[in-house]
PDB file of N, CA and C in Angstrom:
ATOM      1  N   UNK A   1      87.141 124.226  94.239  1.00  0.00           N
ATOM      2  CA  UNK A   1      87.016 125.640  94.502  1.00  0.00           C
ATOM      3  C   UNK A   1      87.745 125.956  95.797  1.00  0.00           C
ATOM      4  N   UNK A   2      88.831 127.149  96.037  1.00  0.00           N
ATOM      5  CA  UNK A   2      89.175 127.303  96.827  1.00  0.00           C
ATOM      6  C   UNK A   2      88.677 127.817  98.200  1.00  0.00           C
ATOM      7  N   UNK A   3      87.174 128.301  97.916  1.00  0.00           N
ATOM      8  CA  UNK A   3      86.528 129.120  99.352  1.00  0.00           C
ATOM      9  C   UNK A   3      85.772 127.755  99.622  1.00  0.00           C
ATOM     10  N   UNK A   4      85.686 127.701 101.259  1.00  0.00           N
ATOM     11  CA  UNK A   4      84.888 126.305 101.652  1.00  0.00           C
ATOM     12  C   UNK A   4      83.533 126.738 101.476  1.00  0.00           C
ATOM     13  N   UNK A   5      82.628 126.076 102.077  1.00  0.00           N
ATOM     14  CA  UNK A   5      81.077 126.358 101.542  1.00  0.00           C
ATOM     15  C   UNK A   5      80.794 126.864 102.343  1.00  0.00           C
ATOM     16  N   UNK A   6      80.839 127.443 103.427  1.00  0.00           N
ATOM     17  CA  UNK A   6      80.551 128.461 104.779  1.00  0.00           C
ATOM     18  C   UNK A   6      80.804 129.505 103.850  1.00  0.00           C
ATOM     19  N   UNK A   7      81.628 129.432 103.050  1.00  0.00           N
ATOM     20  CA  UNK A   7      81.795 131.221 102.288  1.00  0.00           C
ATOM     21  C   UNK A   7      81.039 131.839 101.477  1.00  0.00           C
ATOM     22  N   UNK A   8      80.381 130.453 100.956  1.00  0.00           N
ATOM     23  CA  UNK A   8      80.250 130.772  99.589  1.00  0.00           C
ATOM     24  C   UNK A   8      78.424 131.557  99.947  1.00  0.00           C
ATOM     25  N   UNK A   9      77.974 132.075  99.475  1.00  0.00           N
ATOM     26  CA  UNK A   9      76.648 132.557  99.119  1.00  0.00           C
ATOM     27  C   UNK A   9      75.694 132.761  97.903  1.00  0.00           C
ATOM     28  N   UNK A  10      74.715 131.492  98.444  1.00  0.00           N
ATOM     29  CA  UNK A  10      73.947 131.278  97.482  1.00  0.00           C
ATOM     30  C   UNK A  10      72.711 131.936  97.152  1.00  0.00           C
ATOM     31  N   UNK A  11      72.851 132.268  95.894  1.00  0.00           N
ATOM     32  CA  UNK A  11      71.368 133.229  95.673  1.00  0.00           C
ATOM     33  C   UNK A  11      71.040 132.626  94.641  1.00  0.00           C
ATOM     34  N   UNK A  12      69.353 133.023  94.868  1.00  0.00           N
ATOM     35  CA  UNK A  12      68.074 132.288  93.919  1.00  0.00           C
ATOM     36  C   UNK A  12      67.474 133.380  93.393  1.00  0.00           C
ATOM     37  N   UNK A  13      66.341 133.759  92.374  1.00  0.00           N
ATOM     38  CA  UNK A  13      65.675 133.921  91.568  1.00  0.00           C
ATOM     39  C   UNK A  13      64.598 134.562  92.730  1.00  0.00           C
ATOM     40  N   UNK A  14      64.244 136.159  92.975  1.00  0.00           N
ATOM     41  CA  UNK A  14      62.639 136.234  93.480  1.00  0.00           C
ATOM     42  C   UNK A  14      61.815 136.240  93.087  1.00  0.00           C
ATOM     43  N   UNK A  15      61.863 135.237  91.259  1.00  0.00           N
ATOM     44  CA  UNK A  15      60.869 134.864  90.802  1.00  0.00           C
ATOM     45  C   UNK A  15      60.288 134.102  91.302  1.00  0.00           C
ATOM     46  N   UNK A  16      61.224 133.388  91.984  1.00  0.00           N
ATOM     47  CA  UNK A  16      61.161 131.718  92.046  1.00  0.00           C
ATOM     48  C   UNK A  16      59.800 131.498  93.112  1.00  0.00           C
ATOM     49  N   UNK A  17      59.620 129.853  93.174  1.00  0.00           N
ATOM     50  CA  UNK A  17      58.499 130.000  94.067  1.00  0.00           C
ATOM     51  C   UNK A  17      58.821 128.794  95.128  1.00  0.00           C
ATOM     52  N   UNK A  18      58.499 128.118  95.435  1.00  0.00           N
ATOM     53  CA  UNK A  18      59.013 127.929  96.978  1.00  0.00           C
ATOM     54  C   UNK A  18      59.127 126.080  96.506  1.00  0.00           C
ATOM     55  N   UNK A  19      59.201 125.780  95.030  1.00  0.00           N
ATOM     56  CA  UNK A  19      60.099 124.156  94.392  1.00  0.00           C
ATOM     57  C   UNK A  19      60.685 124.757  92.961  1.00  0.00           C
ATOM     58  N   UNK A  20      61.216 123.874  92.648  1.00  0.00           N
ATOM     59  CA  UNK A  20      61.616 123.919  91.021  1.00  0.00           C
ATOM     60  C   UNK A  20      62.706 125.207  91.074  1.00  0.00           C
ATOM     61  N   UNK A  21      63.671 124.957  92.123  1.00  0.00           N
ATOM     62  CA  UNK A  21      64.680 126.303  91.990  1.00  0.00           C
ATOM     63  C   UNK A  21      65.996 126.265  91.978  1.00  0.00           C
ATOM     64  N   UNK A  22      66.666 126.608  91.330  1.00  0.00           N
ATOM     65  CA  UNK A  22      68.337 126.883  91.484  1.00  0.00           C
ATOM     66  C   UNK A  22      68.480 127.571  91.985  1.00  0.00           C
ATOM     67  N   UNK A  23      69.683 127.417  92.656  1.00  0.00           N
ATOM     68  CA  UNK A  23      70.569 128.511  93.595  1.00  0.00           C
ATOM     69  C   UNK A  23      72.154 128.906  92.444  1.00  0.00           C
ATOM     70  N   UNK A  24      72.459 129.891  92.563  1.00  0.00           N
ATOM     71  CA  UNK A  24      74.121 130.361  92.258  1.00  0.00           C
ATOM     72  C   UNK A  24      74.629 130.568  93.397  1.00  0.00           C
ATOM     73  N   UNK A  25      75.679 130.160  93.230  1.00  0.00           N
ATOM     74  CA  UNK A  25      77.136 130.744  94.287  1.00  0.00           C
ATOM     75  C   UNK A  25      78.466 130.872  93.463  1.00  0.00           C
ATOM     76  N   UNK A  26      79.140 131.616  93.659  1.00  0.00           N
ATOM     77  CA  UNK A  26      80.833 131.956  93.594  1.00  0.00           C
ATOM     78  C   UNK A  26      81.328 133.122  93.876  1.00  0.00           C
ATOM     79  N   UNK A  27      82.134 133.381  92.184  1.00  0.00           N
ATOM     80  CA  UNK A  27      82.722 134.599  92.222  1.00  0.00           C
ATOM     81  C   UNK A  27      83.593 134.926  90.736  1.00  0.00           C
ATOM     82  N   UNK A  28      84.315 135.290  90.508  1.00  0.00           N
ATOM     83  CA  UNK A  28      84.574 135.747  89.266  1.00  0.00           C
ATOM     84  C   UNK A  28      85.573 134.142  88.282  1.00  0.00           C
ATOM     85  N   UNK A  29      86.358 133.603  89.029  1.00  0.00           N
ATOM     86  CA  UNK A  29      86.446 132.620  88.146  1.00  0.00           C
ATOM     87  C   UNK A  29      85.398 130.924  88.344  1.00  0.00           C
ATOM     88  N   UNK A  30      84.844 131.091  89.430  1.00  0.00           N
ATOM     89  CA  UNK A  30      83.986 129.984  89.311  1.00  0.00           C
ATOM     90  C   UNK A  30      82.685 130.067  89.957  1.00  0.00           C
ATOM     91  N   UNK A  31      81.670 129.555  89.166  1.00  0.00           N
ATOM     92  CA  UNK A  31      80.239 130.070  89.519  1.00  0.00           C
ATOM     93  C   UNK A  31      79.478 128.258  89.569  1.00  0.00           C
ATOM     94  N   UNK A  32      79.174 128.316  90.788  1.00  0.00           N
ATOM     95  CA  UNK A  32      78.153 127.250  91.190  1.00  0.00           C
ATOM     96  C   UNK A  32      76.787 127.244  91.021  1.00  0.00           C
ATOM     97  N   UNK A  33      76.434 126.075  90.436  1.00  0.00           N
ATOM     98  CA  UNK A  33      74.867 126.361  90.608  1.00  0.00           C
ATOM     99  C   UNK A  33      74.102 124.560  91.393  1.00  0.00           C
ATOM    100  N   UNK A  34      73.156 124.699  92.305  1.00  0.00           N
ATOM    101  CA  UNK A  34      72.548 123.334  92.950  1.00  0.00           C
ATOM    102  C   UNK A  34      71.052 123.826  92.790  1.00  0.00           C
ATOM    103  N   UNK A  35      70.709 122.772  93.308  1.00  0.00           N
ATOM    104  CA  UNK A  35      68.908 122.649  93.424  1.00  0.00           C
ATOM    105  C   UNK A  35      69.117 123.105  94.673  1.00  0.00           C
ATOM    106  N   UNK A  36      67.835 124.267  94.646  1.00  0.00           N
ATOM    107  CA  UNK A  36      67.263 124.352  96.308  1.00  0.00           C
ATOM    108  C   UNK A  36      66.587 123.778  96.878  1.00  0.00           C
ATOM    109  N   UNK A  37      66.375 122.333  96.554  1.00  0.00           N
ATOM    110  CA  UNK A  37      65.909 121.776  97.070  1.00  0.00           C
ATOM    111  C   UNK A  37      66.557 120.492  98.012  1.00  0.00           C
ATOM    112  N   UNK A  38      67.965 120.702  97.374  1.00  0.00           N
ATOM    113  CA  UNK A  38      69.083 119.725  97.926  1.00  0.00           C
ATOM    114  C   UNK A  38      70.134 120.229  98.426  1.00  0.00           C
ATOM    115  N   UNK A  39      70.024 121.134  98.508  1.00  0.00           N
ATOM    116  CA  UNK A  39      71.256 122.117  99.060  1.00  0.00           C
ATOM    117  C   UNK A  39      72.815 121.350  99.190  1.00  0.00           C
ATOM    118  N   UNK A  40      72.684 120.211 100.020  1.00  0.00           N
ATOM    119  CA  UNK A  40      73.655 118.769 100.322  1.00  0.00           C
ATOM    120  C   UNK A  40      74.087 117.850  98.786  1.00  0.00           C
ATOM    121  N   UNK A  41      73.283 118.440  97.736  1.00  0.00           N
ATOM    122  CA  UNK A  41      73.727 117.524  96.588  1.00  0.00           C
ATOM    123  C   UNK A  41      74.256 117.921  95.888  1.00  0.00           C
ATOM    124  N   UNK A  42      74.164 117.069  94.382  1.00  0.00           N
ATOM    125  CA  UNK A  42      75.146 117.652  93.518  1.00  0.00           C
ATOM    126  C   UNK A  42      75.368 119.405  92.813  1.00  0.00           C
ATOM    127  N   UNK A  43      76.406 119.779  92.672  1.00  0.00           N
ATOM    128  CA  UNK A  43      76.561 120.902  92.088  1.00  0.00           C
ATOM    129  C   UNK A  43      76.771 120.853  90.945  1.00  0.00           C
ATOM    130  N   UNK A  44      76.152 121.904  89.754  1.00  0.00           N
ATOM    131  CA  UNK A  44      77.082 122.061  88.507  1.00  0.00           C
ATOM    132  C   UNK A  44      77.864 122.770  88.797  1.00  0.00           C
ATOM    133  N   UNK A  45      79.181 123.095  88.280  1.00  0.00           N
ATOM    134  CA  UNK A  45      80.545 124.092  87.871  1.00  0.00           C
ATOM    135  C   UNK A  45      80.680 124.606  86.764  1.00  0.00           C
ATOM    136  N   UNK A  46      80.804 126.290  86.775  1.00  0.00           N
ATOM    137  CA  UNK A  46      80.691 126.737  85.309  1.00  0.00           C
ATOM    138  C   UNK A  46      82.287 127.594  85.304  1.00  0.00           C
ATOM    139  N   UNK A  47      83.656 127.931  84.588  1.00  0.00           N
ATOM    140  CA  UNK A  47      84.103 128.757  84.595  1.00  0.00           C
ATOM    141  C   UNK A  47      83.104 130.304  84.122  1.00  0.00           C
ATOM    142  N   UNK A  48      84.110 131.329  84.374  1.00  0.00           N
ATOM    143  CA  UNK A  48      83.400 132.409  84.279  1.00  0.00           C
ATOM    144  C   UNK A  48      83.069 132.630  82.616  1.00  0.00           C
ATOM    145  N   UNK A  49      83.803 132.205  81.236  1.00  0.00           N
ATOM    146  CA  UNK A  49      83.489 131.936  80.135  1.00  0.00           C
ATOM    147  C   UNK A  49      82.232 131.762  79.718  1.00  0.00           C
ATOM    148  N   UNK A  50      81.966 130.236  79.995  1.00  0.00           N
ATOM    149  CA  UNK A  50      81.067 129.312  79.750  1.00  0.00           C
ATOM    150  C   UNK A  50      79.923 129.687  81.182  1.00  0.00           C
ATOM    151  N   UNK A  51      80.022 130.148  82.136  1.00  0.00           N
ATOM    152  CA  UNK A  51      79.289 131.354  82.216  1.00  0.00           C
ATOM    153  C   UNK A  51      78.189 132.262  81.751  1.00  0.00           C
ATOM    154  N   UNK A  52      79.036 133.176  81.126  1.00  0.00           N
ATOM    155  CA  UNK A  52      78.717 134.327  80.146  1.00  0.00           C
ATOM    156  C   UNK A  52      78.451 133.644  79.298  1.00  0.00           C
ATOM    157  N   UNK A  53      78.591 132.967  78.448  1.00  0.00           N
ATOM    158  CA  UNK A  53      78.062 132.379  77.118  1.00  0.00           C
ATOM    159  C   UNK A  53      76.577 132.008  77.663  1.00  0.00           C
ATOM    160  N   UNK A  54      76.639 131.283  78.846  1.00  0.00           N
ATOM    161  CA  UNK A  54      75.135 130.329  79.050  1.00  0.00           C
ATOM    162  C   UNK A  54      73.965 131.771  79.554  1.00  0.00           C
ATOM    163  N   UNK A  55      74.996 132.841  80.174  1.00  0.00           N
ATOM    164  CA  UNK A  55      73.793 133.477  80.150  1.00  0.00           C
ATOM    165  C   UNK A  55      73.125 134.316  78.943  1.00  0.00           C
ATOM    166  N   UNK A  56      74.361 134.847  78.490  1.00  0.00           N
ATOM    167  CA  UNK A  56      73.779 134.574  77.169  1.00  0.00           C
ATOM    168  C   UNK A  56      72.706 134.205  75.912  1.00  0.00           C
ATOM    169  N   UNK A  57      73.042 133.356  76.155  1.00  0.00           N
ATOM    170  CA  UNK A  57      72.228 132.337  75.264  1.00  0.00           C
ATOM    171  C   UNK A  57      70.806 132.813  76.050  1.00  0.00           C
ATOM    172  N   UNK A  58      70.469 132.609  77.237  1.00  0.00           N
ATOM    173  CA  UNK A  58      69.379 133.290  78.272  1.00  0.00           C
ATOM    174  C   UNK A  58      68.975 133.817  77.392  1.00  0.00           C
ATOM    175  N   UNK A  59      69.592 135.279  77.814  1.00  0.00           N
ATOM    176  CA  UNK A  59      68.973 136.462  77.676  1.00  0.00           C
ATOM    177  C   UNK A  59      68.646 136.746  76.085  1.00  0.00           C
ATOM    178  N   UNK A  60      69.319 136.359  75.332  1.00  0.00           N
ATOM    179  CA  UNK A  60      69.086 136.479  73.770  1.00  0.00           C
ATOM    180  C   UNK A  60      67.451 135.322  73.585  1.00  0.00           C
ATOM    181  N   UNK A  61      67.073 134.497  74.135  1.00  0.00           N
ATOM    182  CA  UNK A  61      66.240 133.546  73.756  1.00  0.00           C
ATOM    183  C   UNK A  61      66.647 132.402  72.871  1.00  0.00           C
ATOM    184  N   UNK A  62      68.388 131.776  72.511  1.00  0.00           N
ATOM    185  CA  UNK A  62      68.620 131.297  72.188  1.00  0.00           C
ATOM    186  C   UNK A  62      68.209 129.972  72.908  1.00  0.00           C
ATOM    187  N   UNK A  63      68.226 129.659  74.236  1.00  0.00           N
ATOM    188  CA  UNK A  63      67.595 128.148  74.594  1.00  0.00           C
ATOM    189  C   UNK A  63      66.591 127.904  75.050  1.00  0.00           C
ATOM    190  N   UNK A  64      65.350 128.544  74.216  1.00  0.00           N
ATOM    191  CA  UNK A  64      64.049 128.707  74.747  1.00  0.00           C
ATOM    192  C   UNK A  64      63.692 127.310  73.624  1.00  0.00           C
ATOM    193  N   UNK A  65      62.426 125.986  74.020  1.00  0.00           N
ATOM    194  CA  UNK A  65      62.492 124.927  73.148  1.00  0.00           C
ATOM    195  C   UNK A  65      61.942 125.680  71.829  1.00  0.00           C
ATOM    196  N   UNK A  66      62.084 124.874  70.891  1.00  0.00           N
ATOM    197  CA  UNK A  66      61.424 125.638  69.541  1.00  0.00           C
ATOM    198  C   UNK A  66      59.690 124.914  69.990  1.00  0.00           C
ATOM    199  N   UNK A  67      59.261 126.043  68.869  1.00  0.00           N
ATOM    200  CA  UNK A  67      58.063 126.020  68.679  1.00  0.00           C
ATOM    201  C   UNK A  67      56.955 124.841  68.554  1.00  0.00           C
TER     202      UNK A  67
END
């Protein structure tokens, strides 16, 4: 990613509760996501596509476990 990590700004969920949380960061072609609980560790990488598809899938209830 071309912005260093001083740039980037990460936002969480004010669902969330204070374990068990992801953070996002980017911008229109690449969207980060880490544990807030590791801030220093690994990241996933999503293009902006695959993205939209995953939220997607969210918001429709497509990756909720089955019944």
């Amino acid at each position: 990613m071309a912005e260093s990590n001083e740039a980037l700004v990460w936002r969480k969920s004010s669902a969330c509760g204070s374990s068990a949380c992801v953070e996002v960061a980017g911008g229109a072609e690449v969207i980060l996501v880490r544990d807030s609980d590791d801030p220093g560790g690994a990241r996933l990488q999503f293009d902006a596509a695959d993205w939209r598809a995953f939220l997607a899938g969210v918001c429709s209830g497509a990756l909720l476990p089955p019944d």
